[in-house]
Protein backbone atom coordinates (compact mmCIF):
# COMPACT_ATOMS: atom_id res chain seq x y z
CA UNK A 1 50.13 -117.63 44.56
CA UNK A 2 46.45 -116.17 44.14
CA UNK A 3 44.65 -115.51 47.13
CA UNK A 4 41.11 -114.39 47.34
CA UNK A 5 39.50 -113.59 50.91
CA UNK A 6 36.15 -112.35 51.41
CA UNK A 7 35.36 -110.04 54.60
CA UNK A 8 32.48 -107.97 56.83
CA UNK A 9 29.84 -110.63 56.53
CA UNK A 10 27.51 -110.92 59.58
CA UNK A 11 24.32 -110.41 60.69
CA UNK A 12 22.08 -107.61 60.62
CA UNK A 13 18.25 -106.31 61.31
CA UNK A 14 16.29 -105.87 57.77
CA UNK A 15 16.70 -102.18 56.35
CA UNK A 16 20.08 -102.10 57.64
CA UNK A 17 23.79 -101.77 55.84
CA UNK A 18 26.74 -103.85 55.72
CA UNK A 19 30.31 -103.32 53.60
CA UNK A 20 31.65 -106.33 52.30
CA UNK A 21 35.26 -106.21 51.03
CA UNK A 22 37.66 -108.85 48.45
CA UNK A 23 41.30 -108.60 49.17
CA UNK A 24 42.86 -110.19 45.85
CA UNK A 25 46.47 -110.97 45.76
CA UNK A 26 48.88 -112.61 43.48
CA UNK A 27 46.69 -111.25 40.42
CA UNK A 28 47.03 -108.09 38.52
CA UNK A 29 44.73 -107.21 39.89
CA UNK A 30 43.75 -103.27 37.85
CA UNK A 31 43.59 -105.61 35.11
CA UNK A 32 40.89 -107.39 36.02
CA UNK A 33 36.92 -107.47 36.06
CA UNK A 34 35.69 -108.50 39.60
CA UNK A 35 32.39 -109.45 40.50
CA UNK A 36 30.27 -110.59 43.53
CA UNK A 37 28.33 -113.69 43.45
CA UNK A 38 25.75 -115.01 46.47
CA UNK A 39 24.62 -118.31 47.11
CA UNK A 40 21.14 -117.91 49.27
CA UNK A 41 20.01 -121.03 51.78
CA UNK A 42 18.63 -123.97 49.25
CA UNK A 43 19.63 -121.78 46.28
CA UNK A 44 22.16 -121.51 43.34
CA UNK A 45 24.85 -119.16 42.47
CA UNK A 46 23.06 -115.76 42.12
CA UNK A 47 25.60 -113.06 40.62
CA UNK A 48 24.91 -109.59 42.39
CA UNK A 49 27.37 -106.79 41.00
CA UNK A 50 30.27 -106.61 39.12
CA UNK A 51 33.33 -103.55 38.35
CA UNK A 52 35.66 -103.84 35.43
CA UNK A 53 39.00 -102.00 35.22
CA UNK A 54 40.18 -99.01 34.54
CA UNK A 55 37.34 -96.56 34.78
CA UNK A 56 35.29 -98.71 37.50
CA UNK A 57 32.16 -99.79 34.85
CA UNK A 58 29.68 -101.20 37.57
CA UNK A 59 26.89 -103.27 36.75
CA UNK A 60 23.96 -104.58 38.99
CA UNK A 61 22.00 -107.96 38.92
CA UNK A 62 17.91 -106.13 39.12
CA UNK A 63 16.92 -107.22 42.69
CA UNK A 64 19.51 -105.88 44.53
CA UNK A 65 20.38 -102.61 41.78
CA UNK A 66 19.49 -98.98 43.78
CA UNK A 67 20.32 -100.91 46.99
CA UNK A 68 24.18 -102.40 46.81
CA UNK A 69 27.50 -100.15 45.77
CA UNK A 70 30.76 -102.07 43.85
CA UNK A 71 33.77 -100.08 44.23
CA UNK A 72 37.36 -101.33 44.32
CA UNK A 73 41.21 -99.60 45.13
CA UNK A 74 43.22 -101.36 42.68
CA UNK A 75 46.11 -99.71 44.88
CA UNK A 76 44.93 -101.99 47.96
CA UNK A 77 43.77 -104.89 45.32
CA UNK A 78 40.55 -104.36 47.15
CA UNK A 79 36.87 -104.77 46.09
CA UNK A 80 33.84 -103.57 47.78
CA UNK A 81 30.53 -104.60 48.18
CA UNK A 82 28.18 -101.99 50.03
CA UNK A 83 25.02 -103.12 51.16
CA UNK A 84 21.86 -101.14 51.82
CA UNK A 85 18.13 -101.42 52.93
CA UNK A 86 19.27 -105.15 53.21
CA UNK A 87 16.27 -107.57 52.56
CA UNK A 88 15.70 -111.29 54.59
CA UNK A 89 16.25 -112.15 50.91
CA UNK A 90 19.64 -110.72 50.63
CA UNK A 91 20.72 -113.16 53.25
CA UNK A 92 23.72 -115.49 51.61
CA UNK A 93 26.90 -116.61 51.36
CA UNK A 94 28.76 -113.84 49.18
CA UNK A 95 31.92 -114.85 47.02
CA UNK A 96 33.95 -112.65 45.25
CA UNK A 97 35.37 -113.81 42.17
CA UNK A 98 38.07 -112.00 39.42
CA UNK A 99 37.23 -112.40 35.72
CA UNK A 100 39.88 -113.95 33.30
CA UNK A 101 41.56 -110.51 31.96
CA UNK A 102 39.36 -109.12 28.83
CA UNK A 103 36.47 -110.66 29.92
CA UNK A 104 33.70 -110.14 32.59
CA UNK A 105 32.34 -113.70 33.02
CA UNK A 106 34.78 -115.94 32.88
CA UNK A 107 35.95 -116.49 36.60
CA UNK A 108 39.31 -117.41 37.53
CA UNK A 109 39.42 -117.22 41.06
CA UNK A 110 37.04 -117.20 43.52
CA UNK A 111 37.08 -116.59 47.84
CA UNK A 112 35.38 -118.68 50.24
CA UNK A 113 32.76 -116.32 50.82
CA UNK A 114 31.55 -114.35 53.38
CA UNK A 115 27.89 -115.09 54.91
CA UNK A 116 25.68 -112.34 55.42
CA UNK A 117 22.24 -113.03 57.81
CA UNK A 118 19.64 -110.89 57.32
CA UNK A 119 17.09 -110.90 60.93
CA UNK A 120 13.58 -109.72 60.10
């Protein structure tokens, strides 16, 4: 059974730092591509960062590139979402989701998200 489940959302000042992480079971999971995907208040699905397997390539949606870190331990089936210099903006619900294997888009699975309130 696959079981994705978002943690380390909460609330923080502006300018601060938070670490998101994915815990992905029932997948195989160094296979996979994962991403990160936010939903802000009154907006759409906004996708954020993702990390493909094997040699970790990361890629960055432009407003939040130079401020968040994707990492993942495919021996703890774990990804990782490091937030920086976080933004009112940035505040969201963030979901992580795993790509279909060979692909980076195509989402599979997805957690229930973890919200993330950004105080000015």
């Amino acid at each position: 059974q696959v079981e994705v489940v978002e943690s380390g959302g909460g609330l923080v000042q502006a300018g601060g730092s938070l670490r998101l992480s994915c815990v992905a079971s029932g997948l195989t999971f160094d296979n996979l591509a994962m991403s990160w995907v936010r939903q802000g208040p009154g907006r759409g699905l906004e996708w954020v960062a993702a990390i493909g397997s094997g040699v970790g390539t990361t890629k960055y949606a432009e407003p939040v590139k130079g401020r968040v870190v994707i990492s993942r331990d495919d021996a703890k089936k774990t990804v990782y979402l490091e937030l920086n210099s976080l933004k009112t903006e940035d505040a969201a619900v963030y979901y992580c989701a795993s790509a279909r294997a060979g692909t980076w888009w195509q989402y599979d699975y997805w957690g229930q998200g973890t919200r993330v309130t950004v105080s000015s």
